[in-house]
N, C-alpha and C. Protein backbone atom coordinates (compact mmCIF):
# COMPACT_ATOMS: atom_id res chain seq x y z
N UNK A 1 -53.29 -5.51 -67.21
CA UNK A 1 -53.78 -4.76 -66.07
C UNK A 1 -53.17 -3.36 -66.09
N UNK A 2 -53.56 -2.32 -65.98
CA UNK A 2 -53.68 -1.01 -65.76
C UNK A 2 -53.55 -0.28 -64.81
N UNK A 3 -52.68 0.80 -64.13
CA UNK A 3 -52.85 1.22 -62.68
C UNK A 3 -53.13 2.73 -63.13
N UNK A 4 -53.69 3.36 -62.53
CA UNK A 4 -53.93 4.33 -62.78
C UNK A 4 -53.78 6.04 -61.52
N UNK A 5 -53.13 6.18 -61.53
CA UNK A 5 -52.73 7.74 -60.26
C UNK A 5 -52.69 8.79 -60.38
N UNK A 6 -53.63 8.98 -59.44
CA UNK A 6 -54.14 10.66 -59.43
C UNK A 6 -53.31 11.08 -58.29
N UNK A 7 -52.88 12.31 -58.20
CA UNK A 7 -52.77 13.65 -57.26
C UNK A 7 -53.68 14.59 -57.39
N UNK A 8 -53.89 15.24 -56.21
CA UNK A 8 -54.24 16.66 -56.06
C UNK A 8 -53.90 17.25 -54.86
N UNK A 9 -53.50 18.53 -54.85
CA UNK A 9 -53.38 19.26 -53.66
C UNK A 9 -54.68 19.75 -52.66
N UNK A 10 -54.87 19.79 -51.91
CA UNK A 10 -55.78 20.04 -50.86
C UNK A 10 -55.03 20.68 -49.74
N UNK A 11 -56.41 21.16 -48.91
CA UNK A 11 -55.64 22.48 -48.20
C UNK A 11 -55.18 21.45 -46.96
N UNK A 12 -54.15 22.09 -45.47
CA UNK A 12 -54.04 21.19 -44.41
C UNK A 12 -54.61 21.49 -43.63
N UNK A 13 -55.24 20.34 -43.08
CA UNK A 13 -56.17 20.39 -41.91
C UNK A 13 -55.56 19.03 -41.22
N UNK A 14 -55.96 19.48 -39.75
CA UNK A 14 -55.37 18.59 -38.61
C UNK A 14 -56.28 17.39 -38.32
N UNK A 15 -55.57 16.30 -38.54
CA UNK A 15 -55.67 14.97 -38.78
C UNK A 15 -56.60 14.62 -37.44
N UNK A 16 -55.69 14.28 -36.49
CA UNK A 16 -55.77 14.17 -35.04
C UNK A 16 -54.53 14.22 -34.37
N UNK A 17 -54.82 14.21 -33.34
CA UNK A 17 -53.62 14.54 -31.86
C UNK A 17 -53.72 14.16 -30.59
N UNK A 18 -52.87 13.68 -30.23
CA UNK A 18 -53.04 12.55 -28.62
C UNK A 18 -51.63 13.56 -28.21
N UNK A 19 -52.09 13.95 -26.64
CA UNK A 19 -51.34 14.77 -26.03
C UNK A 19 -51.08 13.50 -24.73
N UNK A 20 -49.82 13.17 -24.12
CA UNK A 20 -49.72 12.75 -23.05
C UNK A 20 -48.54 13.22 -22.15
N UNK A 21 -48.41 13.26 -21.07
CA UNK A 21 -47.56 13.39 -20.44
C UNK A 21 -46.52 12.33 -19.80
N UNK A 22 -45.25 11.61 -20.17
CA UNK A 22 -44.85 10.60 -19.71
C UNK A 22 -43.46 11.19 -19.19
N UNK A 23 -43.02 10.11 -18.40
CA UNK A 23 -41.62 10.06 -17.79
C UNK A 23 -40.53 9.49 -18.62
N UNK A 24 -39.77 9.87 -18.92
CA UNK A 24 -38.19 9.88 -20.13
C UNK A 24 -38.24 7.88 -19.92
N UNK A 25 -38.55 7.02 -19.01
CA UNK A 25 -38.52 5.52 -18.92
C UNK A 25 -39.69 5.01 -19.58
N UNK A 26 -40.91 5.92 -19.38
CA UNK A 26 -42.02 5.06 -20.06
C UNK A 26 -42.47 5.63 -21.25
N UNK A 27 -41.76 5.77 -22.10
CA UNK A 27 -42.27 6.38 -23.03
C UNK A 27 -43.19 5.03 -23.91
N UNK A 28 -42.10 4.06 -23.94
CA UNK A 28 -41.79 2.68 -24.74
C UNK A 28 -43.50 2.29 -24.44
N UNK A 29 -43.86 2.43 -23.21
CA UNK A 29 -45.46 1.59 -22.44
C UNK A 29 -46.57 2.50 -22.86
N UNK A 30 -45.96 3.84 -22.88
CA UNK A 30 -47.22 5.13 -23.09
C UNK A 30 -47.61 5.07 -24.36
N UNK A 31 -46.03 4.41 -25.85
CA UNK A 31 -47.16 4.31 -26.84
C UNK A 31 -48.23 4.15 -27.25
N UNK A 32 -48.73 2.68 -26.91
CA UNK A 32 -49.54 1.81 -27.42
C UNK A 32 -50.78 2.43 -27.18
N UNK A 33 -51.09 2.98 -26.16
CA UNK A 33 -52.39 3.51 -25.30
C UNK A 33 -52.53 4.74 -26.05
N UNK A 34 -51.31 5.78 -26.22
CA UNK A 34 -51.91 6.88 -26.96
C UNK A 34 -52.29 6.89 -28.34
N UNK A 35 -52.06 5.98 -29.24
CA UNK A 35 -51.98 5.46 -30.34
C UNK A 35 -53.33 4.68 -30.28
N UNK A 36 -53.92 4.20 -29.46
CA UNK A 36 -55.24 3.67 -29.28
C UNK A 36 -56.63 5.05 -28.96
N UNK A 37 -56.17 5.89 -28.67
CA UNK A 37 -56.91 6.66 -28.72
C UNK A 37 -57.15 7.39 -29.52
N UNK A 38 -56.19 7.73 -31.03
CA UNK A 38 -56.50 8.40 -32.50
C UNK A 38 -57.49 7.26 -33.02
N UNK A 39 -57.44 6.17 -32.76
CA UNK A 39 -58.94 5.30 -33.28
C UNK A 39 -59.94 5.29 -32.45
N UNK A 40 -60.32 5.60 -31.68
CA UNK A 40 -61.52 5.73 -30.60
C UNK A 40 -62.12 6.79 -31.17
């Protein structure tokens, strides 16, 4: 069996981005939800 790997450079472009606003306690709860919205 054989593996075979390529590179190339490509230019950067912005992936996605989830902006939220939380309180220093909930950060831990605010993950999950903002992290659900880069797949939506």
């Amino acid at each position: 069996m054989s593996l075979t790997v390529s590179t190339r450079t490509v230019a950067a472009m912005k992936l996605t981005a989830v902006r939220r606003q939380v309180a220093i306690g909930g950060v831990g709860t605010a993950w999950r939800p903002a992290l659900d919205k880069v797949w939506d």
